[in-house]
N, C-alpha and C. Protein backbone atom coordinates (compact mmCIF):
# COMPACT_ATOMS: atom_id res chain seq x y z
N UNK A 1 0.84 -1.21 0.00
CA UNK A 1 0.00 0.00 0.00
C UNK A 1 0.87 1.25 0.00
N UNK A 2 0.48 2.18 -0.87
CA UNK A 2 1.49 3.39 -0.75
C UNK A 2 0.85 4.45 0.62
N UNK A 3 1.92 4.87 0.88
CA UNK A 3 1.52 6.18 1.78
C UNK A 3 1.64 7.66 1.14
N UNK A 4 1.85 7.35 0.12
CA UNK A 4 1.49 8.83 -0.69
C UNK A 4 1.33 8.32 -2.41
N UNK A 5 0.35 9.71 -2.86
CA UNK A 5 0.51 9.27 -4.33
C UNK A 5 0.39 10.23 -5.35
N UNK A 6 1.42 10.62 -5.97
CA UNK A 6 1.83 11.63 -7.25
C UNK A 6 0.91 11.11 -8.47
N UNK A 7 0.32 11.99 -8.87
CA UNK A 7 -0.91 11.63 -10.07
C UNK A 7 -0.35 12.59 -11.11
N UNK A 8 -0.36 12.48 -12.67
CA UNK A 8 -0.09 12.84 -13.46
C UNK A 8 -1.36 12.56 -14.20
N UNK A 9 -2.10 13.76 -14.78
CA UNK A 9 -3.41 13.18 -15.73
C UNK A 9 -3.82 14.01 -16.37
N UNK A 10 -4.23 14.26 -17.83
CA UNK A 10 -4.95 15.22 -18.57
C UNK A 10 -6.26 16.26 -17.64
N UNK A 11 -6.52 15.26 -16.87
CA UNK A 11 -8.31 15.83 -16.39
C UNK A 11 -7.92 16.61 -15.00
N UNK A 12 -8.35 17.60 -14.31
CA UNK A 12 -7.96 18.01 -13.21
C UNK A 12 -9.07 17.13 -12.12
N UNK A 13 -10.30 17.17 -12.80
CA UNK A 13 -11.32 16.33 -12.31
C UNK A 13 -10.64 15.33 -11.51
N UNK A 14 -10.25 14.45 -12.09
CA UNK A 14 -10.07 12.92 -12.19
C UNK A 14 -9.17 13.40 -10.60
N UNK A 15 -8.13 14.06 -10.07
CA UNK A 15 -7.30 14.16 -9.31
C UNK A 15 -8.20 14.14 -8.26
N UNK A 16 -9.47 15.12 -8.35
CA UNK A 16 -10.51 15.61 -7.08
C UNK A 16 -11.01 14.83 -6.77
N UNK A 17 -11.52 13.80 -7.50
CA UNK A 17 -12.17 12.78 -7.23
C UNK A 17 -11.37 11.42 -6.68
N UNK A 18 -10.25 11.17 -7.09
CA UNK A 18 -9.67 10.57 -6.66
C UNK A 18 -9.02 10.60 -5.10
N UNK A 19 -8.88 11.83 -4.93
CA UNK A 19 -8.17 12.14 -3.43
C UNK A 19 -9.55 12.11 -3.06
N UNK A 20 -10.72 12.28 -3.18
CA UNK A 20 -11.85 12.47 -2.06
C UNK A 20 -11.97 10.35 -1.95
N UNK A 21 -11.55 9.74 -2.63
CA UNK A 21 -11.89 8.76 -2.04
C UNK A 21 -10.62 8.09 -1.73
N UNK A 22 -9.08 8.88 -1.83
CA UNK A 22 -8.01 8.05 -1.41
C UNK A 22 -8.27 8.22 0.09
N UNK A 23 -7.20 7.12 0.88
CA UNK A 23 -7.04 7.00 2.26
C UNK A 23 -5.70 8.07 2.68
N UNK A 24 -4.99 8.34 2.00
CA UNK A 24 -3.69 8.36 1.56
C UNK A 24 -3.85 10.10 1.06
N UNK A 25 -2.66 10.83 1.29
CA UNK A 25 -2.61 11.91 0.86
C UNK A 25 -2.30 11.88 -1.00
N UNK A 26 -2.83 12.57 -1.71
CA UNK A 26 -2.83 12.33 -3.08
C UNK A 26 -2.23 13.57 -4.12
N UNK A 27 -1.19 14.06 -4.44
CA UNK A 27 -0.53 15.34 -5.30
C UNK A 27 -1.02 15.40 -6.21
N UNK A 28 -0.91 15.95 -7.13
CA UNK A 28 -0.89 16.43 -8.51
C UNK A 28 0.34 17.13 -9.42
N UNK A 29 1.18 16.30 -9.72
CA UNK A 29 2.35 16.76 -10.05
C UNK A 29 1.93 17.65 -11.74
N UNK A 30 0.77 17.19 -12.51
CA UNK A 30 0.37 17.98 -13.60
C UNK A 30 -1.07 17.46 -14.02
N UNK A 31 -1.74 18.47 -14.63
CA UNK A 31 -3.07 17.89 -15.05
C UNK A 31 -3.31 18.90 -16.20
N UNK A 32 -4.65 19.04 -16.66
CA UNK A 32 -4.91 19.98 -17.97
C UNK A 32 -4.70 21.27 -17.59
N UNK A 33 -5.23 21.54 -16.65
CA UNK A 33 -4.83 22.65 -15.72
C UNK A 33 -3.54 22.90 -14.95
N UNK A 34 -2.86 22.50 -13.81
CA UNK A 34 -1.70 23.11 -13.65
C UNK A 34 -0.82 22.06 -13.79
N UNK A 35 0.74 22.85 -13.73
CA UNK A 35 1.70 21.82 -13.52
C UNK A 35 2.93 22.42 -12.51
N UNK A 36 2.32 21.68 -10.83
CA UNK A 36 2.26 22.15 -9.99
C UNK A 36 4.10 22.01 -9.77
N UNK A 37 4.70 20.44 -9.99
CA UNK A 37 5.71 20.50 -9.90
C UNK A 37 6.89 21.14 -10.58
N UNK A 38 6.71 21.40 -12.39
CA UNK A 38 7.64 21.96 -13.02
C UNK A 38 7.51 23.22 -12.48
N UNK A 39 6.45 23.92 -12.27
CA UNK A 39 6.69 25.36 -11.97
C UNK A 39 6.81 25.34 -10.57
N UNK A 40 6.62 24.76 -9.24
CA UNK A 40 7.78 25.30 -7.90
C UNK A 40 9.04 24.54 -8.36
N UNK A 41 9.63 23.99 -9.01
CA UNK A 41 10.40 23.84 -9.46
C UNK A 41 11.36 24.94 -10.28
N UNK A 42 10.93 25.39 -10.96
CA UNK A 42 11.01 27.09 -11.58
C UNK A 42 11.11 27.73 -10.93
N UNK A 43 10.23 27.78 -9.93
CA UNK A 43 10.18 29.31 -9.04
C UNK A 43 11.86 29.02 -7.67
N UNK A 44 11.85 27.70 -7.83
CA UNK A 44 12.59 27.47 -6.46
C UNK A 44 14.58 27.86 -7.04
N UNK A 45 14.41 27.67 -8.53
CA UNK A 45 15.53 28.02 -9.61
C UNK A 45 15.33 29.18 -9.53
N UNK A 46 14.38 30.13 -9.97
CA UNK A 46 14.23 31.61 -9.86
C UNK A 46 14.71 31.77 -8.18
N UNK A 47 14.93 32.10 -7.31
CA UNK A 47 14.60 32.10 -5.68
C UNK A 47 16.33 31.92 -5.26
N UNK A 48 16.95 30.54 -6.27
CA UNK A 48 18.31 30.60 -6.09
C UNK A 48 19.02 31.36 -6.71
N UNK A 49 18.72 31.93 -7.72
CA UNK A 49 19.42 33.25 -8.73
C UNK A 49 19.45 34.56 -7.72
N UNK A 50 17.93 35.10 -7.73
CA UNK A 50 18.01 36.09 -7.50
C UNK A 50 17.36 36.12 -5.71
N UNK A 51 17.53 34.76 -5.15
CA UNK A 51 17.23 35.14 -3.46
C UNK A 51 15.37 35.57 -3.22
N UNK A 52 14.67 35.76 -4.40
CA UNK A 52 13.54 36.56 -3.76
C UNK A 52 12.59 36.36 -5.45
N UNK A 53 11.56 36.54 -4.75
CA UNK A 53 10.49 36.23 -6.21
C UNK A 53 9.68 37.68 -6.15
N UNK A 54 9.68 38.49 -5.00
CA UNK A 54 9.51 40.08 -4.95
C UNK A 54 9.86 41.01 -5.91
N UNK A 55 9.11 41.47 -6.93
CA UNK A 55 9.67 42.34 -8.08
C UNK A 55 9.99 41.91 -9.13
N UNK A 56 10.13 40.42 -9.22
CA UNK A 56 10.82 40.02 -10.46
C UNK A 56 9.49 39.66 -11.03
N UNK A 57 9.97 40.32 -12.93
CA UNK A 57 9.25 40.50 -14.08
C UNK A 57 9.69 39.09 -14.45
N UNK A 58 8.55 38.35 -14.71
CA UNK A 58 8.29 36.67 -15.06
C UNK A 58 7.56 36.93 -16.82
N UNK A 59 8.18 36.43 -17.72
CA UNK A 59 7.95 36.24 -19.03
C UNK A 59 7.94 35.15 -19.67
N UNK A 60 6.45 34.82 -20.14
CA UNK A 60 6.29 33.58 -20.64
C UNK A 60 6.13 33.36 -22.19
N UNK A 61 6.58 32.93 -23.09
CA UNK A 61 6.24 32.99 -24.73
C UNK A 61 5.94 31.78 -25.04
N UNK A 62 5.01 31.17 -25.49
CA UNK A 62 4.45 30.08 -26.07
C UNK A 62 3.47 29.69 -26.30
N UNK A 63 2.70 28.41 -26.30
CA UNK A 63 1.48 28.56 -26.51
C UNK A 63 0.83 28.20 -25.24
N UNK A 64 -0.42 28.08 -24.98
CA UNK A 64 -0.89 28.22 -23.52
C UNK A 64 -0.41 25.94 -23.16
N UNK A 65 -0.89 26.13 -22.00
CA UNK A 65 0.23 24.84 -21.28
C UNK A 65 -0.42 25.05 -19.41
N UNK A 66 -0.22 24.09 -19.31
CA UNK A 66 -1.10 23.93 -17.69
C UNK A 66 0.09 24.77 -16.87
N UNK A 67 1.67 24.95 -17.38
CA UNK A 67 2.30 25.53 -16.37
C UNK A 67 1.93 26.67 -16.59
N UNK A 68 1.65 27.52 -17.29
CA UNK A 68 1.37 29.25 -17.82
C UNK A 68 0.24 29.20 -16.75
N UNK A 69 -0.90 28.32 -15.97
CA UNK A 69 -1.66 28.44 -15.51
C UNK A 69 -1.02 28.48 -13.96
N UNK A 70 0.03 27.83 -13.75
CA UNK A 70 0.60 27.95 -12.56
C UNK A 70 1.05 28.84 -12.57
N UNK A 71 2.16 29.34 -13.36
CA UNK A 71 2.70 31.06 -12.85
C UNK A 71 1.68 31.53 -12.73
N UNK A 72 0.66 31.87 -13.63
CA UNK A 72 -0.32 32.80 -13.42
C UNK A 72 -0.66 33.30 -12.10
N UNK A 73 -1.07 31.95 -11.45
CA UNK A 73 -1.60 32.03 -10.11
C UNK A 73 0.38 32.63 -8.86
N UNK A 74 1.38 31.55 -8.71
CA UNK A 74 1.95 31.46 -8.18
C UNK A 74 2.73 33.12 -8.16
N UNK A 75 3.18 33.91 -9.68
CA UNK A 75 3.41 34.61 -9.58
C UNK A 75 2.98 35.83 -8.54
N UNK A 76 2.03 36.02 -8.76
CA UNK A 76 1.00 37.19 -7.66
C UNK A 76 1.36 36.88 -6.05
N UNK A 77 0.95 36.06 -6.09
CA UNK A 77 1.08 34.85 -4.70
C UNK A 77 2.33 35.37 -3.89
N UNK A 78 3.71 35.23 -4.45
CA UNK A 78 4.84 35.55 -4.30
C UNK A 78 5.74 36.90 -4.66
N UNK A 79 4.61 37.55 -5.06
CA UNK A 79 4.96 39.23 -5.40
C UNK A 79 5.30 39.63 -6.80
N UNK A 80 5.82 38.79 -7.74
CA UNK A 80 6.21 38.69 -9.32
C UNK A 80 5.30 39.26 -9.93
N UNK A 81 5.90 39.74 -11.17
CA UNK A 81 5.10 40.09 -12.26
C UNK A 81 4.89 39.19 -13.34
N UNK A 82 4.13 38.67 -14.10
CA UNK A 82 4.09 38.23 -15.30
C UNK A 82 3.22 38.98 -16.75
N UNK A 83 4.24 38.69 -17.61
CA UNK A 83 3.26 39.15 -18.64
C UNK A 83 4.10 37.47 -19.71
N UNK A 84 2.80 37.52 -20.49
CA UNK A 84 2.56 36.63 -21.26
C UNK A 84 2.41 36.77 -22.77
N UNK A 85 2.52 35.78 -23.89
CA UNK A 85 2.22 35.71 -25.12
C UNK A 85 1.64 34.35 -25.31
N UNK A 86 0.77 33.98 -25.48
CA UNK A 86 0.51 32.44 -25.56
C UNK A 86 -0.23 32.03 -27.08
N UNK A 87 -0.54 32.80 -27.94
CA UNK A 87 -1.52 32.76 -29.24
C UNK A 87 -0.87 33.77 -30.61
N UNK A 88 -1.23 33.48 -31.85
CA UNK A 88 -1.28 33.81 -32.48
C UNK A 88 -2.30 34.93 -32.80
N UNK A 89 -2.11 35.40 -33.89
CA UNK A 89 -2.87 36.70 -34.23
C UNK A 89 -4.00 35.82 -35.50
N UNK A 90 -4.30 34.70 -35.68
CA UNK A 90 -5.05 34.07 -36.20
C UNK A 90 -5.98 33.46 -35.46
N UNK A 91 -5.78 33.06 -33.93
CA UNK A 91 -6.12 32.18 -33.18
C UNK A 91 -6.11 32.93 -31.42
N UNK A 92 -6.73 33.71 -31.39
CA UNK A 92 -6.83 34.69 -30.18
C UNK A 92 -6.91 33.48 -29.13
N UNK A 93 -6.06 33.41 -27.96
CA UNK A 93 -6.20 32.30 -26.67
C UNK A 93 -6.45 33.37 -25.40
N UNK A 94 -6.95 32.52 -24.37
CA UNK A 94 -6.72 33.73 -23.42
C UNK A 94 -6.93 32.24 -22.18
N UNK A 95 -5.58 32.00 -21.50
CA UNK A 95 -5.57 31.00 -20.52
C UNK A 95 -6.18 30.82 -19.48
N UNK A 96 -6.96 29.96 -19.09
CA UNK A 96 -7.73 29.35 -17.99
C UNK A 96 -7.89 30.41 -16.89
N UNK A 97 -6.85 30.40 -15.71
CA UNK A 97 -6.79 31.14 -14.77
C UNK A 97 -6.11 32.22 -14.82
N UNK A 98 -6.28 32.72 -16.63
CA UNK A 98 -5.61 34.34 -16.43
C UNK A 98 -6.91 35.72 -15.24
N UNK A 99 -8.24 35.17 -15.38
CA UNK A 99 -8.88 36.23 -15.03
C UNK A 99 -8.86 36.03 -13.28
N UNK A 100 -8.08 34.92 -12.64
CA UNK A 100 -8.32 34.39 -11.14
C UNK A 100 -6.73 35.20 -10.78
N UNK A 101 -5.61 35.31 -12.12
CA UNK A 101 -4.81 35.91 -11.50
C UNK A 101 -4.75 37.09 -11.45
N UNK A 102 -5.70 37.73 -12.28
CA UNK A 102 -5.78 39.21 -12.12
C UNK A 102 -6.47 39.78 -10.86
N UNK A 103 -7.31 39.02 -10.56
CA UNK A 103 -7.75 39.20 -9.43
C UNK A 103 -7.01 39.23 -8.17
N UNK A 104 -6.15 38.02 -8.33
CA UNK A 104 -4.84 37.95 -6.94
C UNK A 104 -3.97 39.32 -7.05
N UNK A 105 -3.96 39.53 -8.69
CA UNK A 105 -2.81 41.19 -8.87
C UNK A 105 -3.44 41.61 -8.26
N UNK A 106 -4.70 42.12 -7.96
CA UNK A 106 -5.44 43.59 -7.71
C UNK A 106 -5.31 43.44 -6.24
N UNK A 107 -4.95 42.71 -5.69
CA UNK A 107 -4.32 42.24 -3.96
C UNK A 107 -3.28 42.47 -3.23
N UNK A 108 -2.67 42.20 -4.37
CA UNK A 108 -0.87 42.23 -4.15
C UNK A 108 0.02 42.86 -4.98
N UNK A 109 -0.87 44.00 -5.55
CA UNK A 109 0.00 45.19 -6.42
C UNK A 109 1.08 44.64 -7.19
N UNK A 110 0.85 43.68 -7.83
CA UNK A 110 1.61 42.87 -8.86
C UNK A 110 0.95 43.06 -10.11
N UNK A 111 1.50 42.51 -11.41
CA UNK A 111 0.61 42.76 -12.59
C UNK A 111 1.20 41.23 -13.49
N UNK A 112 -0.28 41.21 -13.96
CA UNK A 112 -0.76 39.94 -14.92
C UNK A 112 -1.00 40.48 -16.38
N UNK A 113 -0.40 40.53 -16.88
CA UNK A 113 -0.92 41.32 -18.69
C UNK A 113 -0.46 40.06 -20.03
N UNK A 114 -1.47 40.19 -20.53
CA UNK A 114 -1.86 39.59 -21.91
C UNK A 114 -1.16 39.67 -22.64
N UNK A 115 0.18 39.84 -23.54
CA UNK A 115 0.62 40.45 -24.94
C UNK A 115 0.34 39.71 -26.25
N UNK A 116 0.44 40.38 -27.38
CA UNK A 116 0.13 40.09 -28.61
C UNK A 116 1.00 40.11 -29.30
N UNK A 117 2.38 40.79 -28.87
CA UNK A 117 3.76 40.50 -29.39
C UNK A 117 4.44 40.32 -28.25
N UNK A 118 5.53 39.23 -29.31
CA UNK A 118 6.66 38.49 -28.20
C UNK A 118 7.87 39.82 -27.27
N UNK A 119 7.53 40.98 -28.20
CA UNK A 119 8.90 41.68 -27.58
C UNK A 119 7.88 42.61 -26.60
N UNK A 120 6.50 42.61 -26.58
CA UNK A 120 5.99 43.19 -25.53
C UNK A 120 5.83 42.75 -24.05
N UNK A 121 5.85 41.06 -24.37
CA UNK A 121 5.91 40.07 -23.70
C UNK A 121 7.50 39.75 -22.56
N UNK A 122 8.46 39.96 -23.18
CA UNK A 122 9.88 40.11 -22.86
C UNK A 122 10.39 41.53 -21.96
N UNK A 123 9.83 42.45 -22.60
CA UNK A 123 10.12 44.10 -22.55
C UNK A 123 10.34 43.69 -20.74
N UNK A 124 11.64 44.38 -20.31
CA UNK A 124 12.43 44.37 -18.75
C UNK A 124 11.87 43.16 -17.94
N UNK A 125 12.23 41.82 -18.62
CA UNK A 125 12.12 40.62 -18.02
C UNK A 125 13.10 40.54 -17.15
N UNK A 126 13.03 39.99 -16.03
CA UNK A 126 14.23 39.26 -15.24
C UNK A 126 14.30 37.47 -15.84
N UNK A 127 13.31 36.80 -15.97
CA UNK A 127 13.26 35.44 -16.17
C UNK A 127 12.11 35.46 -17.41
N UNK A 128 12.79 34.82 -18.57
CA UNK A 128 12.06 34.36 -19.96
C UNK A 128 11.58 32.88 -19.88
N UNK A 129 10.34 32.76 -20.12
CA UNK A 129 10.23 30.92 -20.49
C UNK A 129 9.64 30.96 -21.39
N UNK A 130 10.35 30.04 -22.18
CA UNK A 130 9.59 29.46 -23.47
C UNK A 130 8.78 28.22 -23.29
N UNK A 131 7.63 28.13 -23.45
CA UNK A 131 6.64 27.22 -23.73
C UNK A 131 6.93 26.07 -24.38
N UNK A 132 6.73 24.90 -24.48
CA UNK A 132 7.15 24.02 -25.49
C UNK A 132 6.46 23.83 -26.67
N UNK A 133 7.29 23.34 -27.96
CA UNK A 133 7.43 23.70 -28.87
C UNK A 133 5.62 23.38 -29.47
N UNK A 134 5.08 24.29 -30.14
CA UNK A 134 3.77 24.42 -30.90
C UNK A 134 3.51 22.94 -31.71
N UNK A 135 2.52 22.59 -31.06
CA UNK A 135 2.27 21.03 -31.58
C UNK A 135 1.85 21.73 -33.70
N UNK A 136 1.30 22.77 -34.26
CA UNK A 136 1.56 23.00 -35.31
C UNK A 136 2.54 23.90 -35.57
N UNK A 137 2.49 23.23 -36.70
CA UNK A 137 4.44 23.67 -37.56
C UNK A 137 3.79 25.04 -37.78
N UNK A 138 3.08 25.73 -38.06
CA UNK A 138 2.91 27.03 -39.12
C UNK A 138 2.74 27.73 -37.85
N UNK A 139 2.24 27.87 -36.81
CA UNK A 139 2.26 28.46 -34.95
C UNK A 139 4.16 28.86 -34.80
N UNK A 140 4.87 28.09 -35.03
CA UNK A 140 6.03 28.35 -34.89
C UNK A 140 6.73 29.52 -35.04
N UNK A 141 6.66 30.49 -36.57
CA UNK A 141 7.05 31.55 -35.98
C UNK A 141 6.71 32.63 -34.86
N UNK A 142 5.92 32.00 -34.66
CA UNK A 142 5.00 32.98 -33.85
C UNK A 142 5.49 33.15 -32.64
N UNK A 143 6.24 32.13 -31.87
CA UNK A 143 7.04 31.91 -30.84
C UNK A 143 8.02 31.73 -30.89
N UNK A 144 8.71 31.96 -31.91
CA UNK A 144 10.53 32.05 -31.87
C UNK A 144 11.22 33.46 -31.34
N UNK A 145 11.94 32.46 -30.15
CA UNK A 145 13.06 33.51 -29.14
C UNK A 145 14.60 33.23 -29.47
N UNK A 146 14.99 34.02 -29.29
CA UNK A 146 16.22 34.08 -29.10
C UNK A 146 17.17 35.46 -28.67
N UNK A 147 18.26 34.87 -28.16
CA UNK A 147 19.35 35.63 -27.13
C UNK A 147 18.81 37.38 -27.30
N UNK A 148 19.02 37.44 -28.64
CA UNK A 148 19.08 39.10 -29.37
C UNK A 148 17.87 39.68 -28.92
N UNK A 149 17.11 38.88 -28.28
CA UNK A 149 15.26 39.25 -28.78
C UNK A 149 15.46 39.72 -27.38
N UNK A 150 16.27 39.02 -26.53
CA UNK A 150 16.02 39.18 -24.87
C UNK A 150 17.15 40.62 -24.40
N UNK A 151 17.95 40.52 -25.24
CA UNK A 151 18.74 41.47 -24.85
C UNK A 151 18.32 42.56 -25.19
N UNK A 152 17.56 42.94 -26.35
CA UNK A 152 17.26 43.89 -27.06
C UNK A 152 16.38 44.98 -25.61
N UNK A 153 15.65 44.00 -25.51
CA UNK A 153 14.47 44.46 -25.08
C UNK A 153 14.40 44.43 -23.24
N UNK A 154 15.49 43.85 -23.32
CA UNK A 154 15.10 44.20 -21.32
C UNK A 154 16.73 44.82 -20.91
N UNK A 155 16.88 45.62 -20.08
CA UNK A 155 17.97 46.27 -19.27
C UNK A 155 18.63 45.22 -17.99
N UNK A 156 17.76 44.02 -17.56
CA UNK A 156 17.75 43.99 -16.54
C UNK A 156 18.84 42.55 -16.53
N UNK A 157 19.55 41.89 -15.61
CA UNK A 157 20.07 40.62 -15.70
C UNK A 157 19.02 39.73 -15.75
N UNK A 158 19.16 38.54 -16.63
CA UNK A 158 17.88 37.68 -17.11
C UNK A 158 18.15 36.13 -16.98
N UNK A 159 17.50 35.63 -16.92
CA UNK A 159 17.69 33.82 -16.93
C UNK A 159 16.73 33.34 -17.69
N UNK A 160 16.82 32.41 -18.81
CA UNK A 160 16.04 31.51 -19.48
C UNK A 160 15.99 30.23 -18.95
N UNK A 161 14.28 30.04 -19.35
CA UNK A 161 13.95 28.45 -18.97
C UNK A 161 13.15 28.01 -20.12
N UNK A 162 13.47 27.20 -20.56
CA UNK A 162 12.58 26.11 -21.54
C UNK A 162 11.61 24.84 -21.06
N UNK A 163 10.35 25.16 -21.30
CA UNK A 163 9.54 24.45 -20.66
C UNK A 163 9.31 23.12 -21.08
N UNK A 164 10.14 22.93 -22.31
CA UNK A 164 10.26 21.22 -22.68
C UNK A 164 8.97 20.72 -23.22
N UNK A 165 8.58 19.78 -24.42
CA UNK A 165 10.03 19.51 -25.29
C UNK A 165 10.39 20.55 -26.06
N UNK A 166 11.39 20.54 -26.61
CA UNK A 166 11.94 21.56 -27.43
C UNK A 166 12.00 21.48 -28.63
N UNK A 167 11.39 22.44 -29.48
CA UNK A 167 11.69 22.50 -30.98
C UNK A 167 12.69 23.51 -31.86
N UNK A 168 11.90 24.03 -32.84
CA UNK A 168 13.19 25.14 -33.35
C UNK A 168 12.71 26.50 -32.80
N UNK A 169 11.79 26.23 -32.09
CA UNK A 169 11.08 27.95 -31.89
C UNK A 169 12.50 28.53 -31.03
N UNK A 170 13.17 28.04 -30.41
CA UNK A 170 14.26 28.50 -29.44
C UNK A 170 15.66 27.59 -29.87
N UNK A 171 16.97 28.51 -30.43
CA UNK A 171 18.39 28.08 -30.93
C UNK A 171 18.94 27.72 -29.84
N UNK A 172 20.28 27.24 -30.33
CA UNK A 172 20.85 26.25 -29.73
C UNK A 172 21.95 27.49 -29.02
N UNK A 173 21.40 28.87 -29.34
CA UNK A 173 22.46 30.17 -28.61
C UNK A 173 21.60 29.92 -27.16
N UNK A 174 20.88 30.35 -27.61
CA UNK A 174 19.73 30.80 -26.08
C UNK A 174 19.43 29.65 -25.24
N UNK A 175 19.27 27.88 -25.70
CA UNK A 175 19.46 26.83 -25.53
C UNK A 175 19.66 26.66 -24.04
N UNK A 176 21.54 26.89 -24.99
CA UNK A 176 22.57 26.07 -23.84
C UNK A 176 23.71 27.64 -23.83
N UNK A 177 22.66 29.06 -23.18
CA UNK A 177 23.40 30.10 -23.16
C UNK A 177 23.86 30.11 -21.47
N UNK A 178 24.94 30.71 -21.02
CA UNK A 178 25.10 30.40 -20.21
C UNK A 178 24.21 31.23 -18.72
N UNK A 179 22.91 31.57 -19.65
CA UNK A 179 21.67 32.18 -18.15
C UNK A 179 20.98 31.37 -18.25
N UNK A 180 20.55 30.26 -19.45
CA UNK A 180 19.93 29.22 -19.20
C UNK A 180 19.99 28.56 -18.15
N UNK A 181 18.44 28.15 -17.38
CA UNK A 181 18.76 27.63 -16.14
C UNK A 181 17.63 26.32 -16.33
N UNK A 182 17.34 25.82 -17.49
CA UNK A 182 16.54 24.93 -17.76
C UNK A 182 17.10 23.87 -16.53
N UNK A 183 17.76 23.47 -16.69
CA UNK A 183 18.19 22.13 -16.36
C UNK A 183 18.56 22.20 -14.77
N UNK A 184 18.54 22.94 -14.29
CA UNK A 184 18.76 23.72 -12.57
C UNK A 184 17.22 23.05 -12.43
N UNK A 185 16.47 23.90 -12.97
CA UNK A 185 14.67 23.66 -12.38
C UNK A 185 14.37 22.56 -12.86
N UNK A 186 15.06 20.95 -13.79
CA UNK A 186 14.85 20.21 -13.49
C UNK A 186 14.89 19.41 -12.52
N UNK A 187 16.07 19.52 -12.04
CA UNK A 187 17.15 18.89 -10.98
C UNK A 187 16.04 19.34 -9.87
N UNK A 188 15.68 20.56 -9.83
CA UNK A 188 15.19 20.92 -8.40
C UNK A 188 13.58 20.02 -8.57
N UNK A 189 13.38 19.73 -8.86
CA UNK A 189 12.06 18.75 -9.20
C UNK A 189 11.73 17.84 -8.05
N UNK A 190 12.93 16.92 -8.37
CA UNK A 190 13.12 15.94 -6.83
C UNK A 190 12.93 16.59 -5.14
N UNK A 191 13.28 17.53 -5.47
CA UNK A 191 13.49 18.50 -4.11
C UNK A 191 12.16 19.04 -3.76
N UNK A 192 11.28 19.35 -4.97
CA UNK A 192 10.28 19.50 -4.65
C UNK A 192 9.04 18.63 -4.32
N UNK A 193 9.27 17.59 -4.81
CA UNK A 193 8.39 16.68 -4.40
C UNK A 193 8.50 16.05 -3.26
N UNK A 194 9.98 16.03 -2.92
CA UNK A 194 10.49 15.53 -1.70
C UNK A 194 9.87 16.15 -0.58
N UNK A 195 10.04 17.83 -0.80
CA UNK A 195 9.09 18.79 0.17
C UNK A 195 7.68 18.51 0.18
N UNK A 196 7.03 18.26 -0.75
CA UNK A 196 5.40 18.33 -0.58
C UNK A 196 5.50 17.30 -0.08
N UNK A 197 6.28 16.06 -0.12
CA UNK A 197 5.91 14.47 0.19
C UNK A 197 5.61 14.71 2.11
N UNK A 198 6.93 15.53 2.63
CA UNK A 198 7.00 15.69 3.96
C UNK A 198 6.15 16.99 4.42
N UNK A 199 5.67 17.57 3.98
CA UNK A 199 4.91 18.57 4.21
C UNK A 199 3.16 17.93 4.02
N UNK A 200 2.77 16.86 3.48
CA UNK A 200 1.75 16.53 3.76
C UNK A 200 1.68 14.90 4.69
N UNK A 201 2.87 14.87 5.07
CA UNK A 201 3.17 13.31 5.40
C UNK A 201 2.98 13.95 7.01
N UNK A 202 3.37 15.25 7.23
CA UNK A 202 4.16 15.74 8.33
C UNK A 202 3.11 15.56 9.89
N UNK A 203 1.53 15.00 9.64
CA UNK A 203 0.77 14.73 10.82
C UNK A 203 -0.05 14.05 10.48
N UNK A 204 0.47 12.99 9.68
CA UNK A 204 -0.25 12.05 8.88
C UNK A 204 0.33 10.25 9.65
N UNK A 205 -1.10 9.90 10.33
CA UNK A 205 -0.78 8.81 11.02
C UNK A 205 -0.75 7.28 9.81
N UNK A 206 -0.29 7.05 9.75
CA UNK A 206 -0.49 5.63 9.05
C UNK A 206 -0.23 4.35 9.91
């Protein structure tokens, strides 16, 4: 019998229902809706850079994705800003819990904004993430970043994360540049689950 259990599932449903009849404490490491572990995972990589998630401009480019639904929320939460690009100019998107995080902004004097271009989206980022790669090929330019795009447009010291898998929307400069911190906020993954495991284990009789 397990004493804990990490669920991975398209449906967010399926998670609610399941923990209302587990015995057992039950996570959600990703569902259609969030993806709870890659992004404190992210944030806990953001946190070792710059010590603090207070003030820092959070930039997301891609197409919408259950983690864009987690910053959304987590950003505010923790004082950050985000602004976003998630759609084409053919295909207007507007993500799940963008209107729950505007609401948390209007709380915590943080800001949640929409963009329609990628360099409005970027403009004085501290941390860039690229979305993973556009399940259609012709969506693609639409989300191509790179180094020049980030420098151009923000003043500030910056770190890239790639939200995996990866296609050509993002080069092999910006990749494996050396602010890339993709692979930091993988690593920290374990660490995070490790924490939620003992943080819900922590007065839990079995």
């Amino acid at each position: 019998m397990a004493d804990i259990i990490f669920i991975s599932t398209r449906t967010h449903m399926c998670v609610q229902r399941f923990a209302n009849k587990s015995s057992v404490p039950v996570l959600c490491m990703k569902s259609r809706t969030h993806a709870s572990l890659q992004s404190l995972a992210t944030v806990m990589a953001i946190m070792e850079e710059f010590g603090t998630m207070q003030g820092i401009n959070l930039s997301y480019v891609g197409p919408t994705h259950p983690i864009l639904n987690s910053y959304l929320l987590l950003c505010p939460m923790l004082g950050a800003n985000i602004r976003f690009k998630c759609c084409c100019k053919k295909c207007p998107v507007t993500p799940l819990l963008f209107d729950a995080s505007k609401a948390m902004c209007a709380n915590t004097g943080t800001e949640a904004r929409q963009c329609a271009e990628t360099k409005d989206a970027i403009r004085n980022a501290c941390v860039v993430v690229a979305g993973p790669t556009p399940k259609r090929a012709e969506k693609l330019p639409d989300f191509m970043l790179a180094t020049t795009d980030i420098n151009k447009e923000t003043c500030f010291r910056w770190i890239f994360f790639h939200t995996c898998p990866r296609g050509e929307e993002v080069d092999d400069l910006l990749f494996w540049n050396e602010n890339a911190k993709t692979f930091t906020a993988f690593q920290n993954m374990h660490y995070i689950a490790a924490a939620l495991m003992a943080y819900h284990c922590r007065d839990y009789l079995f």
